[in-house]
N, C-alpha and C. Protein backbone atom coordinates (compact mmCIF):
# COMPACT_ATOMS: atom_id res chain seq x y z
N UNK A 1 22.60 7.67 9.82
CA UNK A 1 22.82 8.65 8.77
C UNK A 1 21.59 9.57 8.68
N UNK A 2 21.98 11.14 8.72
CA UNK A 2 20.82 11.90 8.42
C UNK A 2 20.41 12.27 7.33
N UNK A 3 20.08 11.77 6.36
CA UNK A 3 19.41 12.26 5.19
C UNK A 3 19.35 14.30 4.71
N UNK A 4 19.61 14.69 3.97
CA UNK A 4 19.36 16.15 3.79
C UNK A 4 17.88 16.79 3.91
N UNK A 5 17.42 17.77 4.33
CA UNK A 5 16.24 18.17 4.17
C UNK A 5 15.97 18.23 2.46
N UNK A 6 14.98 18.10 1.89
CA UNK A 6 14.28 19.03 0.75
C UNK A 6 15.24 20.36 0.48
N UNK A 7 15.10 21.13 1.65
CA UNK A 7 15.08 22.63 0.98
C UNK A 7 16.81 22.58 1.04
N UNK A 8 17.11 21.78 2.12
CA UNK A 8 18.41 22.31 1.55
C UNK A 8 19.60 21.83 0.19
N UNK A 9 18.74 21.11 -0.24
CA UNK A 9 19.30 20.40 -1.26
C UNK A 9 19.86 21.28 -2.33
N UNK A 10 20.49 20.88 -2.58
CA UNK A 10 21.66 21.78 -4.54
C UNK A 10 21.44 21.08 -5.25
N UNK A 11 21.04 21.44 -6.32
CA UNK A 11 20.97 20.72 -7.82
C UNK A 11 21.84 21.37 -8.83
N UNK A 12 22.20 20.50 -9.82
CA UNK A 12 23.26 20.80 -10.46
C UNK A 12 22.57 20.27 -11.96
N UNK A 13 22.64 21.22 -13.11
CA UNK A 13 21.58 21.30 -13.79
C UNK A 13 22.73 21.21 -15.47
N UNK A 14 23.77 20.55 -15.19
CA UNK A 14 24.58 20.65 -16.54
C UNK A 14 24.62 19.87 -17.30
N UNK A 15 23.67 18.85 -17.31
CA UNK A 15 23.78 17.50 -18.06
C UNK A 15 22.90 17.85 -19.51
N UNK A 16 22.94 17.33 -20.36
CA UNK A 16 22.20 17.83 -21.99
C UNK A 16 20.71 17.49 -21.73
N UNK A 17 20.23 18.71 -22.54
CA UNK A 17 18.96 18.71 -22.45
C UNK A 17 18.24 17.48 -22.87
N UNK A 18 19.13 16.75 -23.82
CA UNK A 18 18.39 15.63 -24.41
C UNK A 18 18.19 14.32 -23.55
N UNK A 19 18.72 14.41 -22.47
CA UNK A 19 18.40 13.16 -21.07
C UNK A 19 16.84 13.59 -21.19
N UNK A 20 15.97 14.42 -21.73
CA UNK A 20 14.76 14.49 -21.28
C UNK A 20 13.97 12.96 -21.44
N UNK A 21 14.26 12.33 -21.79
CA UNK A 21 13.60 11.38 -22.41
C UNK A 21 13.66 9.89 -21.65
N UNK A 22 14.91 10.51 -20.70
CA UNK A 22 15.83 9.10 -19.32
C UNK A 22 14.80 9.31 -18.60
N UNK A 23 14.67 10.74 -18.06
CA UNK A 23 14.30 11.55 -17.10
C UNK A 23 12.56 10.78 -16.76
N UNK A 24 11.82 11.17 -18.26
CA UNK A 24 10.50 11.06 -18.26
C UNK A 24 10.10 9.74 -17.95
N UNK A 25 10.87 8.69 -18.07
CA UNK A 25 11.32 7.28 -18.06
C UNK A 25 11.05 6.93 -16.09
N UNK A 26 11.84 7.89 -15.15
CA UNK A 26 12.03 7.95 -14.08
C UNK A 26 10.67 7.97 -13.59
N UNK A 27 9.89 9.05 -14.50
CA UNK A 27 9.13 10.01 -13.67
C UNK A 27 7.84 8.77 -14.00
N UNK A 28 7.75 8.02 -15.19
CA UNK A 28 6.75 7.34 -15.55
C UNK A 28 6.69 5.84 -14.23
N UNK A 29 7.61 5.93 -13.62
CA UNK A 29 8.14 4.35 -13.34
C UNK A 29 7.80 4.70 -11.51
N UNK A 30 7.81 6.32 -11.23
CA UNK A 30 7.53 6.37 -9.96
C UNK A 30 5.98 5.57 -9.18
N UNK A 31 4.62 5.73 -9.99
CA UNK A 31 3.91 5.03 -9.39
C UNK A 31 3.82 3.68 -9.63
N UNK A 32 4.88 2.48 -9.88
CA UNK A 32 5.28 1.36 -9.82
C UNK A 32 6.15 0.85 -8.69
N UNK A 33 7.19 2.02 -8.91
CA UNK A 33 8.04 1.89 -7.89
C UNK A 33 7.29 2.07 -6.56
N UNK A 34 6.81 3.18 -5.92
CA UNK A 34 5.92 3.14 -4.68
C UNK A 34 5.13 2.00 -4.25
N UNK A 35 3.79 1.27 -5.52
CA UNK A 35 3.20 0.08 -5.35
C UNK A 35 4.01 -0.94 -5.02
N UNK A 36 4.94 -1.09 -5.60
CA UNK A 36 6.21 -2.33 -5.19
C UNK A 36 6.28 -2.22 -3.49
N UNK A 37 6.83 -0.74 -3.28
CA UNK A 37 7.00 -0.65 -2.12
C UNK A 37 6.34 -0.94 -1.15
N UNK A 38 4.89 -0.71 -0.99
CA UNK A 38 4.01 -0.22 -0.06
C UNK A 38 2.57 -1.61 -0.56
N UNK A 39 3.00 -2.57 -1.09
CA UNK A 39 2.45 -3.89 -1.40
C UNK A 39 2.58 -4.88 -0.09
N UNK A 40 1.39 -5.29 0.13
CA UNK A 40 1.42 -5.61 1.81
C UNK A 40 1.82 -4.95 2.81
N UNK A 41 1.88 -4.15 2.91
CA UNK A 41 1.84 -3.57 3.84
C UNK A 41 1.13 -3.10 4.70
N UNK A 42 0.50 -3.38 5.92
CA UNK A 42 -1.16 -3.16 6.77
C UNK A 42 -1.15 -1.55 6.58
N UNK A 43 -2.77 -1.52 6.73
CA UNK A 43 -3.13 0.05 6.71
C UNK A 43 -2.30 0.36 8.37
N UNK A 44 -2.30 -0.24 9.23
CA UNK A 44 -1.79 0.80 10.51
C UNK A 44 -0.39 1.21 10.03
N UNK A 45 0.24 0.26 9.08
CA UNK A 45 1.80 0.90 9.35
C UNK A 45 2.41 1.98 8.25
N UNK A 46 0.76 1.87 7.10
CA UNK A 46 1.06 2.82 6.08
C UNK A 46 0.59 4.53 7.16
N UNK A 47 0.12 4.78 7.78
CA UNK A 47 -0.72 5.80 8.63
C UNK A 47 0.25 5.99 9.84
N UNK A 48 1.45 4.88 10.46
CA UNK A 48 1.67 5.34 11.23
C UNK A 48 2.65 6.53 10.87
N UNK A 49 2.39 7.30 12.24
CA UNK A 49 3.10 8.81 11.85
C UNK A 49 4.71 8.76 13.16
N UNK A 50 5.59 8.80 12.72
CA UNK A 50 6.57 9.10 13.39
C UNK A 50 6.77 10.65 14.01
N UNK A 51 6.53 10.99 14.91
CA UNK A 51 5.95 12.08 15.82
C UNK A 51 5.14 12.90 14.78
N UNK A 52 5.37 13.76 14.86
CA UNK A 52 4.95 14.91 13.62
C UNK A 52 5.28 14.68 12.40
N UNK A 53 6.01 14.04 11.86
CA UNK A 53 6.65 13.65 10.47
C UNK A 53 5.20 12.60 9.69
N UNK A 54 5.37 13.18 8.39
CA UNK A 54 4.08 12.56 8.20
C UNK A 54 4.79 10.99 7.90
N UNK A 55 3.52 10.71 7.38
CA UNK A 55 3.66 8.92 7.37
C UNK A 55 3.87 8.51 6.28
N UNK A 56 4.10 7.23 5.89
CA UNK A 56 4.30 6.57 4.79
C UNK A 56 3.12 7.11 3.80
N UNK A 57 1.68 7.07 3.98
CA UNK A 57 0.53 7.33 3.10
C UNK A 57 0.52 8.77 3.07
N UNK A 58 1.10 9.36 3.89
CA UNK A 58 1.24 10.81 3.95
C UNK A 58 2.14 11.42 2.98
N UNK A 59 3.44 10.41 2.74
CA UNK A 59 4.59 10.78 2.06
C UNK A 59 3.72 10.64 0.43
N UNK A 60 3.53 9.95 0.30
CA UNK A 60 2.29 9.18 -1.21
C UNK A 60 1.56 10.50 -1.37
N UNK A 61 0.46 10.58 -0.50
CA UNK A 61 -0.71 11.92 -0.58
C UNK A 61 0.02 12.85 -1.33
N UNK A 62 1.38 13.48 -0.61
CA UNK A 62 1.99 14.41 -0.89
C UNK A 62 2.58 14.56 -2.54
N UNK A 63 2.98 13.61 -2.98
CA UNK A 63 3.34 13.62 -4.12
C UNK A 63 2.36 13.73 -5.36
N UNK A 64 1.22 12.90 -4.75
CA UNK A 64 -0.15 13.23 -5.26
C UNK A 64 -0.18 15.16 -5.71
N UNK A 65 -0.51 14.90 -4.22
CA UNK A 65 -0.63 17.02 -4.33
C UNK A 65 -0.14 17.55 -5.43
N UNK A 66 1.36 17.25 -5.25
CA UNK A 66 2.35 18.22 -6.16
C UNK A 66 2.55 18.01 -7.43
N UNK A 67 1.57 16.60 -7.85
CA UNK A 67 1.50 17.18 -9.41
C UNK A 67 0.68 17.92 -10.06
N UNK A 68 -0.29 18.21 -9.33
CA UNK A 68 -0.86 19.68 -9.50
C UNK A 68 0.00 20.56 -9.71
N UNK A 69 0.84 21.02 -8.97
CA UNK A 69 1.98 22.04 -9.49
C UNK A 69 2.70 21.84 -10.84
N UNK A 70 2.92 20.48 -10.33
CA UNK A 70 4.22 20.45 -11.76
C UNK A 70 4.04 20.61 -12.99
N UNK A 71 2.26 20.02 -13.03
CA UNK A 71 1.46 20.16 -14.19
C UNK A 71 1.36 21.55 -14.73
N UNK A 72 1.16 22.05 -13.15
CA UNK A 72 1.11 23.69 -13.78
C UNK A 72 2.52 24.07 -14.44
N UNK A 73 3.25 24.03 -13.35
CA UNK A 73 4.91 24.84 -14.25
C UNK A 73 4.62 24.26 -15.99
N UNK A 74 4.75 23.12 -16.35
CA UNK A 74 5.09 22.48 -17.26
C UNK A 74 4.32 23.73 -18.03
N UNK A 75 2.66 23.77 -17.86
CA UNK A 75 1.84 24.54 -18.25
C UNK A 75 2.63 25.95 -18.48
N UNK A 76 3.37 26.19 -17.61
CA UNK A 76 4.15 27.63 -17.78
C UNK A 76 5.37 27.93 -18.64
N UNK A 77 5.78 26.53 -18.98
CA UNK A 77 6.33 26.52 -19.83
C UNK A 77 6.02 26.90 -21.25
N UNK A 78 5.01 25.97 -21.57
CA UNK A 78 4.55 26.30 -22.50
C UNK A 78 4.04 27.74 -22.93
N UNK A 79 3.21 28.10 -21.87
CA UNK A 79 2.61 30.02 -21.95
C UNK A 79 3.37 30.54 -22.18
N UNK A 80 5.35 29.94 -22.23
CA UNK A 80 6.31 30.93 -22.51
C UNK A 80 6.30 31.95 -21.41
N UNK A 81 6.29 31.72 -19.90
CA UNK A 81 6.27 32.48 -19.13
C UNK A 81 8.00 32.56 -18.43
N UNK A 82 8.30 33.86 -17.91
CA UNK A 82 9.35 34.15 -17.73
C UNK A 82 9.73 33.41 -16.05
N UNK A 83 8.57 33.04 -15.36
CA UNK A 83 9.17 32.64 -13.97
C UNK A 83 8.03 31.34 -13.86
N UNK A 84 8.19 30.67 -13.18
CA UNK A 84 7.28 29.51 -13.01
C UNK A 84 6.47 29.57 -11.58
N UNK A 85 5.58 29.32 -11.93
CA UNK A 85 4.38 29.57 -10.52
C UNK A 85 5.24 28.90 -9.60
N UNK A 86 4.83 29.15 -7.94
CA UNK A 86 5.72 29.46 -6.43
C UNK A 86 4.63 27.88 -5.78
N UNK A 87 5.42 27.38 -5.31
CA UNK A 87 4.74 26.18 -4.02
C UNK A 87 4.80 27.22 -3.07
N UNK A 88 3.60 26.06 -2.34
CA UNK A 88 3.46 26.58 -1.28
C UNK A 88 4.01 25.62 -0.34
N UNK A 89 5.54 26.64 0.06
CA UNK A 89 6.41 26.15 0.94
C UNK A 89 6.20 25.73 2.33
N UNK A 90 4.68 25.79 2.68
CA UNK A 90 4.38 25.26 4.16
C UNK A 90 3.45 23.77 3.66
N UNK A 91 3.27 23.47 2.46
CA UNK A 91 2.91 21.63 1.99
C UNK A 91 1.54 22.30 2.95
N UNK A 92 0.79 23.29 2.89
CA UNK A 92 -0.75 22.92 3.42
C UNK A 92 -2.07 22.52 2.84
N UNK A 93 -1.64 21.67 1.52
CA UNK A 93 -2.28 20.80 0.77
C UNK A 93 -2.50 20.04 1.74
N UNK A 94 -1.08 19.20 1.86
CA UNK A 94 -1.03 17.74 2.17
C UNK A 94 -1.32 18.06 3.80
N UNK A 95 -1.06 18.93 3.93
CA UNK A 95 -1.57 19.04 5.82
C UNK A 95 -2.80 18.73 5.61
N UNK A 96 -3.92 19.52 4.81
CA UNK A 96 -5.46 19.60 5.19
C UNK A 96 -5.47 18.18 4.37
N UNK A 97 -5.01 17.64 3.70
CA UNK A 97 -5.75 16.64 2.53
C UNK A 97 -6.14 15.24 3.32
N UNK A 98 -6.00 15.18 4.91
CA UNK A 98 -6.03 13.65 5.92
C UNK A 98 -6.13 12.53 5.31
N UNK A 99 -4.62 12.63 4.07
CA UNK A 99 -4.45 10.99 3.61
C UNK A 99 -4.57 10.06 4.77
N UNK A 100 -4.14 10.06 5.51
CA UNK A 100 -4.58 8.86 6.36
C UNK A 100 -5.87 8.30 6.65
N UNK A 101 -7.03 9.01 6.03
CA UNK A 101 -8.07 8.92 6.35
C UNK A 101 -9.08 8.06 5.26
N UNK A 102 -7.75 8.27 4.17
CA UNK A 102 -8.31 7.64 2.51
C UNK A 102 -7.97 6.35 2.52
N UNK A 103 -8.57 5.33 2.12
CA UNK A 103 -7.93 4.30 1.27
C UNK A 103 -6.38 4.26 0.56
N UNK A 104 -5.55 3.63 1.24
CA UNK A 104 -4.18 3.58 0.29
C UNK A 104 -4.47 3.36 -1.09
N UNK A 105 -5.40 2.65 -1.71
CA UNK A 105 -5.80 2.46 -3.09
C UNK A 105 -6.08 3.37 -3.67
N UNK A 106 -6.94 4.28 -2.82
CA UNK A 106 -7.85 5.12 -3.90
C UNK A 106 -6.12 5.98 -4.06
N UNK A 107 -5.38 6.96 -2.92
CA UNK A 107 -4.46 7.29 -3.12
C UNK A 107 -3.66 7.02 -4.67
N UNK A 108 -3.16 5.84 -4.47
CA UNK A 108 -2.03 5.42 -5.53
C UNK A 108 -2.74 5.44 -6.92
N UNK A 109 -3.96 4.82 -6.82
CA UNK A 109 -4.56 4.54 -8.20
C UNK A 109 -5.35 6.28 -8.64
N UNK A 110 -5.08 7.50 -8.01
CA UNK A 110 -5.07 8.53 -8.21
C UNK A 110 -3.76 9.45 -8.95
N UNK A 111 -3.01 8.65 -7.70
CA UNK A 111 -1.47 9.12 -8.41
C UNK A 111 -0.92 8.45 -9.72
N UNK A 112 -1.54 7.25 -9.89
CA UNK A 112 -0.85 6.48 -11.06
C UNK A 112 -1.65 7.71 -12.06
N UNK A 113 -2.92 7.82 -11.83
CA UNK A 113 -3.46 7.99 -13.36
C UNK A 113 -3.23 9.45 -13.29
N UNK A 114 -2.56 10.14 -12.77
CA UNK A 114 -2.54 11.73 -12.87
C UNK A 114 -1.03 11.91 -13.18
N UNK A 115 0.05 10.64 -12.80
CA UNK A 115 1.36 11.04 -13.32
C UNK A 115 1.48 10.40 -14.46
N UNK A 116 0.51 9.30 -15.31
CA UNK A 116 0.56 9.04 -16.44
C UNK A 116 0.09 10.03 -17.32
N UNK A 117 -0.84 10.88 -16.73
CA UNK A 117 -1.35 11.96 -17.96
C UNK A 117 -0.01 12.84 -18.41
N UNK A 118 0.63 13.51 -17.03
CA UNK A 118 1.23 13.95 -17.01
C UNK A 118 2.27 13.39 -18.15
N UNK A 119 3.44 12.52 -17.64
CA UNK A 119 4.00 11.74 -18.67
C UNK A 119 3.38 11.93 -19.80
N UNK A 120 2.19 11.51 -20.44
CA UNK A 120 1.52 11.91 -22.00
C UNK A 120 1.38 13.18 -22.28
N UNK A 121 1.60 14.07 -21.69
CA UNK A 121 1.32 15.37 -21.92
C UNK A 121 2.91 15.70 -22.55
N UNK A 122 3.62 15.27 -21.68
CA UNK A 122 5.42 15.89 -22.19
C UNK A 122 5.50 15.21 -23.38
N UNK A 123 4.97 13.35 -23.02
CA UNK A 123 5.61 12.68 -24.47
C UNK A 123 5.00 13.45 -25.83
N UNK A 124 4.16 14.37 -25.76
CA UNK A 124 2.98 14.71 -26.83
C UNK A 124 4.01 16.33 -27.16
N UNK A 125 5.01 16.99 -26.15
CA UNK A 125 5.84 17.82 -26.91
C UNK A 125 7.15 17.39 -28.26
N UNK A 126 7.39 18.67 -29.05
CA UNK A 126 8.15 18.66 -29.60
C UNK A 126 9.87 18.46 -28.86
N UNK A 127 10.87 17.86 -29.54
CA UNK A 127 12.08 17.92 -29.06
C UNK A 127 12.92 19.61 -28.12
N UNK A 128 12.14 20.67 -29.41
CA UNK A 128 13.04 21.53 -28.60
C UNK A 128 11.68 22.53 -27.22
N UNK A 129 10.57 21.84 -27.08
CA UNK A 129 9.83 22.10 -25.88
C UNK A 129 10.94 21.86 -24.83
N UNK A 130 11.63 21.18 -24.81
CA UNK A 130 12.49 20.73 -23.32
C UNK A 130 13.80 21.75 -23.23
N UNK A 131 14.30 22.56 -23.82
CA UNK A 131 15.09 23.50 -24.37
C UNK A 131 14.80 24.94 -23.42
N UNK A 132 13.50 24.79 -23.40
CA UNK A 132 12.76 26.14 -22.65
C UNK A 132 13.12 26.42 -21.38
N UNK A 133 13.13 28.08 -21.23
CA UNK A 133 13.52 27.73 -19.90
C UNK A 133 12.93 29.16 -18.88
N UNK A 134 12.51 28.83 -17.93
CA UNK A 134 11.68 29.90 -16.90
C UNK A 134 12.85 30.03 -15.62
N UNK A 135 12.48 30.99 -14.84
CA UNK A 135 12.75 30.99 -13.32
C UNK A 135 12.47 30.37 -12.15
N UNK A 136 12.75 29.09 -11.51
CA UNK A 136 12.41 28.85 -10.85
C UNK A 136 12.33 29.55 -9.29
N UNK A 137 11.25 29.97 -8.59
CA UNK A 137 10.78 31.28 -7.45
C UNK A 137 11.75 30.71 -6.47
N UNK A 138 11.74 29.27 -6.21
CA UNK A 138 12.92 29.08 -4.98
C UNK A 138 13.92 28.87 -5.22
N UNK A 139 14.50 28.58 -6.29
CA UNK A 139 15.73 28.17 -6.26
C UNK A 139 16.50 29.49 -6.80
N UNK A 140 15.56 30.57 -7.30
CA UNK A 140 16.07 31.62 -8.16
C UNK A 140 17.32 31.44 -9.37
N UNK A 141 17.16 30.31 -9.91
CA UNK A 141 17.61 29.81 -11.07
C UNK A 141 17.08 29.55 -12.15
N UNK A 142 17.54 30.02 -13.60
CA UNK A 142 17.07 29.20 -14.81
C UNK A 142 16.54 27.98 -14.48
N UNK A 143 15.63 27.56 -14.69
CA UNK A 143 15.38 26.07 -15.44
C UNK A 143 14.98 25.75 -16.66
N UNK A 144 15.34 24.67 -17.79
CA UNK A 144 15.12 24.36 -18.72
C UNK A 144 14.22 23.00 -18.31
N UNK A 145 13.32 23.21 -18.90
CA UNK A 145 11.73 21.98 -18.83
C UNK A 145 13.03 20.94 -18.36
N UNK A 146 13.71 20.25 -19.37
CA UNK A 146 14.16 18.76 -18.62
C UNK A 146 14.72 19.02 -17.20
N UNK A 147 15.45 20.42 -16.59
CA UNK A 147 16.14 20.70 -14.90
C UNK A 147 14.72 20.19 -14.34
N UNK A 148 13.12 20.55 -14.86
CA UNK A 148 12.32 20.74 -13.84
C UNK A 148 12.09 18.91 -14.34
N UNK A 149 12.00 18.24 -14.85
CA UNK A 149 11.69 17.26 -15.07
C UNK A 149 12.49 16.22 -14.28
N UNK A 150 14.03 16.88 -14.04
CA UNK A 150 15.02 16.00 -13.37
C UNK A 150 14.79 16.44 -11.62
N UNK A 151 14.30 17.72 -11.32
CA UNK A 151 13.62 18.06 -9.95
C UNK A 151 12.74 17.21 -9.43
N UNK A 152 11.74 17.01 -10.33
CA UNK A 152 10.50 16.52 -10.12
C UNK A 152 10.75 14.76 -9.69
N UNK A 153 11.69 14.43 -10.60
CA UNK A 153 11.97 13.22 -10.29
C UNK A 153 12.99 12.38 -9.01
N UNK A 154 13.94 13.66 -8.80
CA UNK A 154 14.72 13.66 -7.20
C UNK A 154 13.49 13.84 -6.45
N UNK A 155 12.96 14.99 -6.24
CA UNK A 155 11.83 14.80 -5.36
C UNK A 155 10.88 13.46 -5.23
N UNK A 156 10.29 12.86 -6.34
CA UNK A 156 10.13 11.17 -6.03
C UNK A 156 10.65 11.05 -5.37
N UNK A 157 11.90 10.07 -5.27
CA UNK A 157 13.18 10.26 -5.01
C UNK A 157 13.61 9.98 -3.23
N UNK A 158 12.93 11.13 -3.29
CA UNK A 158 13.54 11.85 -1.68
C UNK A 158 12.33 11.08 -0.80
N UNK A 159 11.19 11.29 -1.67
CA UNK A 159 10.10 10.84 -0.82
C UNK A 159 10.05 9.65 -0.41
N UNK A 160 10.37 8.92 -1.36
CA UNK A 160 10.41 6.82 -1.67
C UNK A 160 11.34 6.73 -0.62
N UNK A 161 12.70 7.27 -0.31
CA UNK A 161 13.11 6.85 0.29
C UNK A 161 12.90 7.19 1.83
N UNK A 162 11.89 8.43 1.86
CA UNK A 162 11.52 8.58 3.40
C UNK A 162 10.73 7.46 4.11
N UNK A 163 9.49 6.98 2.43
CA UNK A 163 9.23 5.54 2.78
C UNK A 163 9.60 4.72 3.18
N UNK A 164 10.87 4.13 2.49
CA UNK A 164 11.58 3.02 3.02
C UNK A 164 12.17 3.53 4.60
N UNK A 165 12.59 4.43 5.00
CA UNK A 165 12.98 4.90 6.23
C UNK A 165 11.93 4.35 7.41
N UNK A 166 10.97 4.75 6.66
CA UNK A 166 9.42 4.34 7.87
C UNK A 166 9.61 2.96 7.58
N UNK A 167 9.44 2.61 6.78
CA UNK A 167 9.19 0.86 6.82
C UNK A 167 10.11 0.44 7.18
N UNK A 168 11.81 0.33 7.30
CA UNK A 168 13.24 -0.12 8.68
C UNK A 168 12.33 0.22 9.71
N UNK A 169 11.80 1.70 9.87
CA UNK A 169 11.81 1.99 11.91
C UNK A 169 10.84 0.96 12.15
N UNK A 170 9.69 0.39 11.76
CA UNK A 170 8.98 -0.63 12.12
C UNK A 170 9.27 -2.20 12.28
């Protein structure tokens, strides 16, 4: 079975704003879920890279990266801004960032404590903060804070399971 790329994925954004709260639940539970995953596991097989495709610690790094972004949108939310700041659709964070080169620890125990802030930052909005809603640059769609909250959390998502993909091919 081939899995979908990222970009080509559709999201479907009609469910009530008030799941924000399932959602944040998801998003809090992702650096548990990964540690579960990637618990014993030797450093060669977290690093190994399936040709060009990054690796298991690579897939991790990456998610790392991008809450820098998300932090920002969220941030753009709030500024009441009409479009939400643009990724950079070539991931040349995670290219230059040579997770493989880090400690899997330092990694995760980076990501835990930067998607818990995160998480405290939303739990610390009002109910109708999640109501709001900007442009997202790629998808050229409305989003309302909980669409980007339910994005953010497929993307987990997509990644965990590229993990588990690497960990079968071995």
């Amino acid at each position: 079975m081939v899995r979908p790329l990222w970009f080509d994925r559709k999201f479907d954004f009609s469910f009530p704003v008030e799941l924000y709260a399932e959602i944040i639940e998801r998003l809090r539970g992702t650096p548990a879920r990964i540690e579960e995953r990637v618990r014993d596991v030797p450093p060669a097989l977290l690093t190994w890279r399936d040709g060009d495709k990054w690796s298991i610690q690579e897939n991790i790094g990456h998610l790392l990266d991008l809450d820098e972004l998300f932090a920002g949108r969220f941030e753009d939310y709030e500024r009441g801004l009409e479009k939400l700041r643009a990724a950079d659709l070539l991931n040349q964070k995670t290219h230059q960032a040579q997770h493989n080169s880090r400690p899997a620890e330092e990694i995760l125990r980076e990501f835990r404590r930067g998607r818990l802030a995160l998480v405290a930052r939303l739990e610390s909005q009002p109910p109708e903060y999640f109501h709001r809603k900007a442009l997202h640059p790629r998808l050229n769609t409305p989003m309302r804070v909980t669409d980007l909250l339910y994005f953010v959390a497929e993307h987990d998502d997509h990644h965990l399971a590229r993990v588990s993909e690497l960990l079968r091919a071995k």
